[in-house]
Protein backbone atom coordinates (compact mmCIF):
# COMPACT_ATOMS: atom_id res chain seq x y z
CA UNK A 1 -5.00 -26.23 -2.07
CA UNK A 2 -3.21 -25.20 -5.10
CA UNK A 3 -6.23 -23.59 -6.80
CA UNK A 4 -6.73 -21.44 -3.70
CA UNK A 5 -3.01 -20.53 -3.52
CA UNK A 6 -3.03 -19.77 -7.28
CA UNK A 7 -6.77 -17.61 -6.58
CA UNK A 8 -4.88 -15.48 -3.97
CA UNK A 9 -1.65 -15.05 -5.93
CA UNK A 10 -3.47 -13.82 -8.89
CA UNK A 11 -5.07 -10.89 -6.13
CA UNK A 12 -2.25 -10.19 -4.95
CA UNK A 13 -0.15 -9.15 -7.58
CA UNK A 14 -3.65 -7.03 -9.30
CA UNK A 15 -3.57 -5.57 -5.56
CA UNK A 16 -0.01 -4.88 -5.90
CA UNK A 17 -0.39 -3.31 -9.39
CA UNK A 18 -3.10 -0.83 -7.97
CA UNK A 19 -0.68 -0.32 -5.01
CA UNK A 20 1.99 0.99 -7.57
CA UNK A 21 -0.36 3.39 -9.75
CA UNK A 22 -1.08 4.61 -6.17
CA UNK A 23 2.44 5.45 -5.04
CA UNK A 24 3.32 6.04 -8.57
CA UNK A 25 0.28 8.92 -9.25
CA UNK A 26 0.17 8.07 -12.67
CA UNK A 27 -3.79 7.63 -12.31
CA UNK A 28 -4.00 11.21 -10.45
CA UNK A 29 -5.13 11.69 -6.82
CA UNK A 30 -8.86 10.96 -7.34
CA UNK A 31 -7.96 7.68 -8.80
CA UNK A 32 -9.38 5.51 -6.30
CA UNK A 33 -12.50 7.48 -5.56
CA UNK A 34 -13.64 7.53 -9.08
CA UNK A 35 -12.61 3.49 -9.38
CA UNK A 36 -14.14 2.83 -6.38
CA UNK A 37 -17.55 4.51 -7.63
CA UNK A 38 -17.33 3.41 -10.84
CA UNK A 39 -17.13 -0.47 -9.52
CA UNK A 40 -19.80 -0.07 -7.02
CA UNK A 41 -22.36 1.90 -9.25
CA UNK A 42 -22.28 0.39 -12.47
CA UNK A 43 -19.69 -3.19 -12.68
CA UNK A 44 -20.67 -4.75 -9.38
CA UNK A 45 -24.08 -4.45 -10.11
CA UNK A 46 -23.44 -6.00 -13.54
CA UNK A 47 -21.58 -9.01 -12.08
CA UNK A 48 -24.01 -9.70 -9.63
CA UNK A 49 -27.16 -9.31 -11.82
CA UNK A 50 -25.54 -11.48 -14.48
CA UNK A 51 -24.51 -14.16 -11.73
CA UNK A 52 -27.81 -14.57 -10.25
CA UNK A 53 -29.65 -14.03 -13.60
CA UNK A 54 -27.82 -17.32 -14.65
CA UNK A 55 -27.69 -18.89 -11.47
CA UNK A 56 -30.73 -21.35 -9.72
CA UNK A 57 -32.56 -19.54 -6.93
CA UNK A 58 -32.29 -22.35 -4.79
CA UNK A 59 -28.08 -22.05 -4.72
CA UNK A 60 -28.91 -18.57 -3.19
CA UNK A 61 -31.64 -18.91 -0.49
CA UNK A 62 -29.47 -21.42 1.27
CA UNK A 63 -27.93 -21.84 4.61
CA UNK A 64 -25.38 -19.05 3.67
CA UNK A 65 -27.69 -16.59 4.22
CA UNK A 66 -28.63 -18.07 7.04
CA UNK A 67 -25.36 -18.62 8.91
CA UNK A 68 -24.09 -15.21 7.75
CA UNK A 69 -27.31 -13.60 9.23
CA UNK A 70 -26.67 -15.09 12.64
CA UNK A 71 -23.13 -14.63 12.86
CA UNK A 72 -22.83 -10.67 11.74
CA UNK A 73 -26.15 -10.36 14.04
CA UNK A 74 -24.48 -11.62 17.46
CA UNK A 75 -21.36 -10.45 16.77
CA UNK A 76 -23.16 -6.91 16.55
CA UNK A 77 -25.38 -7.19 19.60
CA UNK A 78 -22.08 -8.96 21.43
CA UNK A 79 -20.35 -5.26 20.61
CA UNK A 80 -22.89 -3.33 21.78
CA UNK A 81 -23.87 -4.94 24.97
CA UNK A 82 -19.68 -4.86 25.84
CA UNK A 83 -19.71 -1.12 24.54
CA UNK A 84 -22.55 -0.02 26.73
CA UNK A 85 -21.86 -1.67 29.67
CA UNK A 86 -18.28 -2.17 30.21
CA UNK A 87 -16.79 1.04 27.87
CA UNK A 88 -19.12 3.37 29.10
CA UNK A 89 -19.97 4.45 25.06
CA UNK A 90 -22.38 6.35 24.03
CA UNK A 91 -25.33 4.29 21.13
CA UNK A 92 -23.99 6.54 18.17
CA UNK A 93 -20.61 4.78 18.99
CA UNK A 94 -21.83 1.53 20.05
CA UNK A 95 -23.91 1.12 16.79
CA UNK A 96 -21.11 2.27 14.65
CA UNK A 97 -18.67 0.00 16.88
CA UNK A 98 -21.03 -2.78 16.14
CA UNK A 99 -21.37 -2.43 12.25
CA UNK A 100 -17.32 -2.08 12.32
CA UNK A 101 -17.08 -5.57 14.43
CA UNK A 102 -20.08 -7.31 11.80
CA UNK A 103 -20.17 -5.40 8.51
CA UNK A 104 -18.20 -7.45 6.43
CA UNK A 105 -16.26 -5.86 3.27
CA UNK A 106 -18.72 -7.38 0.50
CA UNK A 107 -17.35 -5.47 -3.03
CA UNK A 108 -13.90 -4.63 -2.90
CA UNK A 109 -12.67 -8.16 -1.62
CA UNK A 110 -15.40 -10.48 -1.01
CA UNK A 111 -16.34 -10.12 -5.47
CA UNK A 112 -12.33 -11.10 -6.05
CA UNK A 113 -11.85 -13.64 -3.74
CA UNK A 114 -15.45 -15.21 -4.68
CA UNK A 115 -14.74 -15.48 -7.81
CA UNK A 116 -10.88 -16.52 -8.01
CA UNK A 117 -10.74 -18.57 -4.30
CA UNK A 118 -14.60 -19.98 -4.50
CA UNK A 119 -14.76 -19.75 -8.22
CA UNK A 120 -18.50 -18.76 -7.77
CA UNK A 121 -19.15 -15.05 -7.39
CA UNK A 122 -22.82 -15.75 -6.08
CA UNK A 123 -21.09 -16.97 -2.36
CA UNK A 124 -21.58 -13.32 -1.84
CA UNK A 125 -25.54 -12.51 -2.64
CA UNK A 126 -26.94 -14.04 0.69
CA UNK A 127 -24.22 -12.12 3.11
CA UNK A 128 -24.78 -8.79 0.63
CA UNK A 129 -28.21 -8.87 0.90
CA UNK A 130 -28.50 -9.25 4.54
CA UNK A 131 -26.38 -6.95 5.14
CA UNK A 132 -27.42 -3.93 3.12
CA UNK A 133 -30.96 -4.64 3.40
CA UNK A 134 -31.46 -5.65 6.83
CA UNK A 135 -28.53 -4.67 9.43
CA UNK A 136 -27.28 -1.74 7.79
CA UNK A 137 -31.17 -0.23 8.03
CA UNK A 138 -31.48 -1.02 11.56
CA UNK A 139 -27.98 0.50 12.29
CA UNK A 140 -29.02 3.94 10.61
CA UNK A 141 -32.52 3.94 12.16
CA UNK A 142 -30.51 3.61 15.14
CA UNK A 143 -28.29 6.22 14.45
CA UNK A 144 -31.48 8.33 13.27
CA UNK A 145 -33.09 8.10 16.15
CA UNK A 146 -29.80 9.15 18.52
CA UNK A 147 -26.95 11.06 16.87
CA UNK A 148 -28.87 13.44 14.68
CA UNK A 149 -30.83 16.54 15.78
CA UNK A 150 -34.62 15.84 15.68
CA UNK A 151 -35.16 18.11 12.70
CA UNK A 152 -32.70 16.08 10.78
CA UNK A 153 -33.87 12.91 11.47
CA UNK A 154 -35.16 10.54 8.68
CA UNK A 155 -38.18 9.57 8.39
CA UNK A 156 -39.41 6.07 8.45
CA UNK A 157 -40.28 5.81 4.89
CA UNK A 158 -36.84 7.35 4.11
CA UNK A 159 -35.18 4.51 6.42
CA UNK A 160 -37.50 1.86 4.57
CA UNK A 161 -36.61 3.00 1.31
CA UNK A 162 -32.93 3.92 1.47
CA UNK A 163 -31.42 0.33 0.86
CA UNK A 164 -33.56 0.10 -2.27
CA UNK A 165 -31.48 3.04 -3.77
CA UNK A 166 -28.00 1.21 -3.71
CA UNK A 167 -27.92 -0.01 -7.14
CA UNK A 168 -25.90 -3.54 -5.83
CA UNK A 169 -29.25 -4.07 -3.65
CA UNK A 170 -31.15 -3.17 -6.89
CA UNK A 171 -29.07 -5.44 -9.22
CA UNK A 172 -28.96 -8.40 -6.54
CA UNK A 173 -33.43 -8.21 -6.71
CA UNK A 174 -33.14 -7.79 -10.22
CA UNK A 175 -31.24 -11.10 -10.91
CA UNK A 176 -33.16 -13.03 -8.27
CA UNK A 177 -36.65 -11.96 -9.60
CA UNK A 178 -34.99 -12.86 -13.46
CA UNK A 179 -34.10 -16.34 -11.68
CA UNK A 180 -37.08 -17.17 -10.48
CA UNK A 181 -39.71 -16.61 -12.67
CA UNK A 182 -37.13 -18.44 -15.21
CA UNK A 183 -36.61 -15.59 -17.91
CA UNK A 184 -33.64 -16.20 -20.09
CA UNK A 185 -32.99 -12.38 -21.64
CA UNK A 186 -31.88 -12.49 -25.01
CA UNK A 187 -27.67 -12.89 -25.41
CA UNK A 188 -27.72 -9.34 -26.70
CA UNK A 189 -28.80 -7.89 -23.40
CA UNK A 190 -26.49 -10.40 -20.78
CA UNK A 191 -23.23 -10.27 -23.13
CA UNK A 192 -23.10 -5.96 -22.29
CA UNK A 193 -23.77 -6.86 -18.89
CA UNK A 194 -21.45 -9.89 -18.39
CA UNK A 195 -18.71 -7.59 -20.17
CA UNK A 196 -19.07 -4.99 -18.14
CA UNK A 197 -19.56 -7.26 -14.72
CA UNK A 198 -16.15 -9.23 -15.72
CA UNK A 199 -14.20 -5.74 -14.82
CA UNK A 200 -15.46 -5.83 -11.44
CA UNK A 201 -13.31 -8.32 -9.88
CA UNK A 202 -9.56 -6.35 -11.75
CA UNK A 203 -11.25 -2.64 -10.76
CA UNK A 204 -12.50 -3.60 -7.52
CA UNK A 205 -8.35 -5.34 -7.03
CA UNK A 206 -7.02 -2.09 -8.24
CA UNK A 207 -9.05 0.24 -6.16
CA UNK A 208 -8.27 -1.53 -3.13
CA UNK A 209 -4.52 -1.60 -3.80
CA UNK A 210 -4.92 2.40 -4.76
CA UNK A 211 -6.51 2.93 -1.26
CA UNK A 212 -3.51 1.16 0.43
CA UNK A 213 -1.12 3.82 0.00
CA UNK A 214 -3.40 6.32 1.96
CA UNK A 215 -4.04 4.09 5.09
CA UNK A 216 -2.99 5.48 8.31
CA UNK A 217 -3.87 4.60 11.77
CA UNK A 218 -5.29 8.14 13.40
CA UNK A 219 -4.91 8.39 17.23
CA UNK A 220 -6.91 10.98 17.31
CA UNK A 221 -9.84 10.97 19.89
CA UNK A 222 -13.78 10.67 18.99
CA UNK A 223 -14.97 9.28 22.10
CA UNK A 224 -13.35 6.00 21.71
CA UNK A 225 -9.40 4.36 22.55
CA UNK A 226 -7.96 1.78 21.89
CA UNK A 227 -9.82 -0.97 24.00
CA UNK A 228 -12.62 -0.44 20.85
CA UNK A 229 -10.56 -1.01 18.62
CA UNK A 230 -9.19 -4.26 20.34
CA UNK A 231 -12.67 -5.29 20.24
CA UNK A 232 -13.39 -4.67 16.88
CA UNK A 233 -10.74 -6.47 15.97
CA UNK A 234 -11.04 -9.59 17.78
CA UNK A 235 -14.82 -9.62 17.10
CA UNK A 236 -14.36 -9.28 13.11
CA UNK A 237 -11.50 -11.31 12.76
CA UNK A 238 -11.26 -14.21 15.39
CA UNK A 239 -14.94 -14.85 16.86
CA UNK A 240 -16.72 -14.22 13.66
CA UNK A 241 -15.15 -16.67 11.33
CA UNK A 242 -14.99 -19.07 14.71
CA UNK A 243 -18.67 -19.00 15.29
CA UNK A 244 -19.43 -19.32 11.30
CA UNK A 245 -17.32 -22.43 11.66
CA UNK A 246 -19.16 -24.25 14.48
CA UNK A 247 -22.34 -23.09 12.90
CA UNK A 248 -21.61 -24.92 9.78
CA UNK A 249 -20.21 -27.83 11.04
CA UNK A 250 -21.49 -28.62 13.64
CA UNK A 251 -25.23 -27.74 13.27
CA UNK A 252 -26.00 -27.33 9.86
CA UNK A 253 -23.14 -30.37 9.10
CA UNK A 254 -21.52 -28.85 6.25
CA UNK A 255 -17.90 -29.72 5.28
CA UNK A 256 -15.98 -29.59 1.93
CA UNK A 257 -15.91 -26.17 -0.41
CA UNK A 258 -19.19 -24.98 1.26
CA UNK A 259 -17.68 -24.89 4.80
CA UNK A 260 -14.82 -23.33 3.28
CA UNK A 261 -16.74 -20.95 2.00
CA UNK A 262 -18.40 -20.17 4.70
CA UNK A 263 -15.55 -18.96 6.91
CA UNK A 264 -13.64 -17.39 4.27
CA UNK A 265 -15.89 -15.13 3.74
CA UNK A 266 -16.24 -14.64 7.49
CA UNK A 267 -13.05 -13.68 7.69
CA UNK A 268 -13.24 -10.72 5.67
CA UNK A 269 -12.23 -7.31 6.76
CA UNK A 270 -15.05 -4.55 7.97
CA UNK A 271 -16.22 -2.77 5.21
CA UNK A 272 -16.13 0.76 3.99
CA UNK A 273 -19.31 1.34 4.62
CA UNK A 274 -19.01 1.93 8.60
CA UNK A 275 -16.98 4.29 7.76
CA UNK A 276 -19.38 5.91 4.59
CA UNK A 277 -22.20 6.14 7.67
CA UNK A 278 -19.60 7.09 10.43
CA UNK A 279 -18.66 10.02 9.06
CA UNK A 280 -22.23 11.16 7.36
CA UNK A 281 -23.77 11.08 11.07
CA UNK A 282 -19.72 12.53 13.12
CA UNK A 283 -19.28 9.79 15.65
CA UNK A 284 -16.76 6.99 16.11
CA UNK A 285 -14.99 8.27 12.37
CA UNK A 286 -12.30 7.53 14.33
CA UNK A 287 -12.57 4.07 15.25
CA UNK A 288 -14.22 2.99 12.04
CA UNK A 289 -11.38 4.21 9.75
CA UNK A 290 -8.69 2.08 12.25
CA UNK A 291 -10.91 -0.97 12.67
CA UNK A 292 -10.96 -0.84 8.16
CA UNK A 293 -7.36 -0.62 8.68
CA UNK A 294 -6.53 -2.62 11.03
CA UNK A 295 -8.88 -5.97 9.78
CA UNK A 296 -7.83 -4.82 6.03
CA UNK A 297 -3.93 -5.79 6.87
CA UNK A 298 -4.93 -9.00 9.28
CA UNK A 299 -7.81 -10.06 6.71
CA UNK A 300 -5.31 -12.15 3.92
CA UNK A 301 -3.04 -13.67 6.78
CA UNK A 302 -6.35 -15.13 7.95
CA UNK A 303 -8.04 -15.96 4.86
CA UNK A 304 -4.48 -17.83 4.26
CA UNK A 305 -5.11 -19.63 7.33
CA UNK A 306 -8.47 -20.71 6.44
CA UNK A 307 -7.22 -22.01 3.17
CA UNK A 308 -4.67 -23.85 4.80
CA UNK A 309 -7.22 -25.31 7.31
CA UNK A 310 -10.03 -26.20 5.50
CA UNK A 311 -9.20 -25.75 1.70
């Protein structure tokens, strides 16, 4: 328990020092846009390449990938079934409702708390890879096929293909294929990229913290209320980790760190992405930006929780 409490004090005061340059404006207003890209284009990728490129394929295709599969896939078709039917919303909504409720923030807290609360950073390749290579492609086909005007529409090789040019998806195959045909690339090529991947986790903390001084809920309508955003909330936050944790224990009998783990990293807050694809396609903006807010603030009060619980 005291490692865990000590791996979430540590991110909380590097949040809290990105929180200041933030209110401060010593880094200028684009501060955390041009953080925020520079982590998720060039030292994400780094960390995760140089984690699996030194890490045994057979600690990634495990039951994580698995259990975070199922889970982020009911909770999504549990939001859309209860937006259709009982809210009355329209599929552009419903889908982005659903990746709010499922899409779980993978960079900007997941890397941090992976590698200072699980002390393993490659916790996160199974849920990552699902997510940006599987769900979020069937959520923008979706999309594709129903909020866009027909001559805008991708086409099905550009839906195929589109994962495959986010350089974390691209980093993530890298390292696997490195692991499992067993290639050990010389120290002169993993030191650059273990440097560079070791900044991830402080400008990933410090981007975050930027982005908290511009956070505001917006009441504004976009063909959702409130009740979505109730659902959202209690979807991401409360039935997600809940069914990761009866997964885990109780069918696949895990326990210990891994179980931990697990539901930690359920408990994460929706990621930025809903909102990325919300606004590129103009429906349920509105909903997506709350629902990032609102699971953002509830996200460390619940990771606490877990850590009390099971770590």
């Amino acid at each position: 328990m005291s490692g865990v409490l000590q791996g979430f004090t540590v991110i909380f005061i590097v949040v809290g020092v990105g929180y200041l340059l933030g209110r401060s404006g010593v880094a200028g207003p684009e501060a955390q846009a041009v953080l925020s890209r520079v982590v998720f284009f060039v030292l994400t990728p780094a960390l995760l390449l140089y984690s699996l490129a030194t890490t045994d394929i057979s600690q990634v295709w495990t039951s994580s990938l698995a259990i975070g599969a199922a889970s982020a896939s009911t909770i999504a078709v549990v939001y859309v079934i209860v937006a259709r039917l009982w809210l009355r919303r329209a599929v552009p909504e419903a889908v982005v409702g659903a990746l709010s409720a499922s899409y779980v923030n993978s960079v900007n807290l997941a890397v941090p708390i992976a590698v200072f609360v699980l002390h393993d950073a490659s916790f996160i390749a199974p849920l990552l890879m699902y997510q940006v290579m599987l769900l979020q492609p069937i959520c923008l086909t979706a999309l594709d096929l129903t909020a866009r005007p027909h001559a805008e529409r991708m086409s099905l090789l550009q839906s195929i293909i589109t994962p495959f040019r986010n350089p974390i998806v691209m980093a993530g195959i890298a390292g696997l294929v490195i692991s499992l045909v067993g290639w050990h690339p010389p120290k002169a090529i993993l030191e650059p990229i273990n440097m560079l991947g070791n900044a991830s986790v402080p400008g990933a903390l410090l981007a975050f913290g930027i982005s908290l001084t511009a956070l505001s809920v917006d009441t504004a309508g976009d063909g959702t209320d409130w009740r979505d955003l109730a659902l959202v909330t209690v979807l991401k936050m409360i039935v997600q980790p809940v069914l990761v944790f009866v997964v885990a224990k109780y069918l696949l009998d895990q326990s210990g760190h891994r179980l931990f783990a697990e539901v930690v990293l359920a408990a994460l807050p929706t990621a930025q992405n809903a909102l990325i694809i919300a606004t590129r396609y103009q429906r349920g903006m509105v909903l997506a930006r709350n629902a990032g807010l609102v699971t953002t603030l509830l996200s460390i009060p619940a990771i606490a929780l877990v850590a009390g619980l099971l770590g």
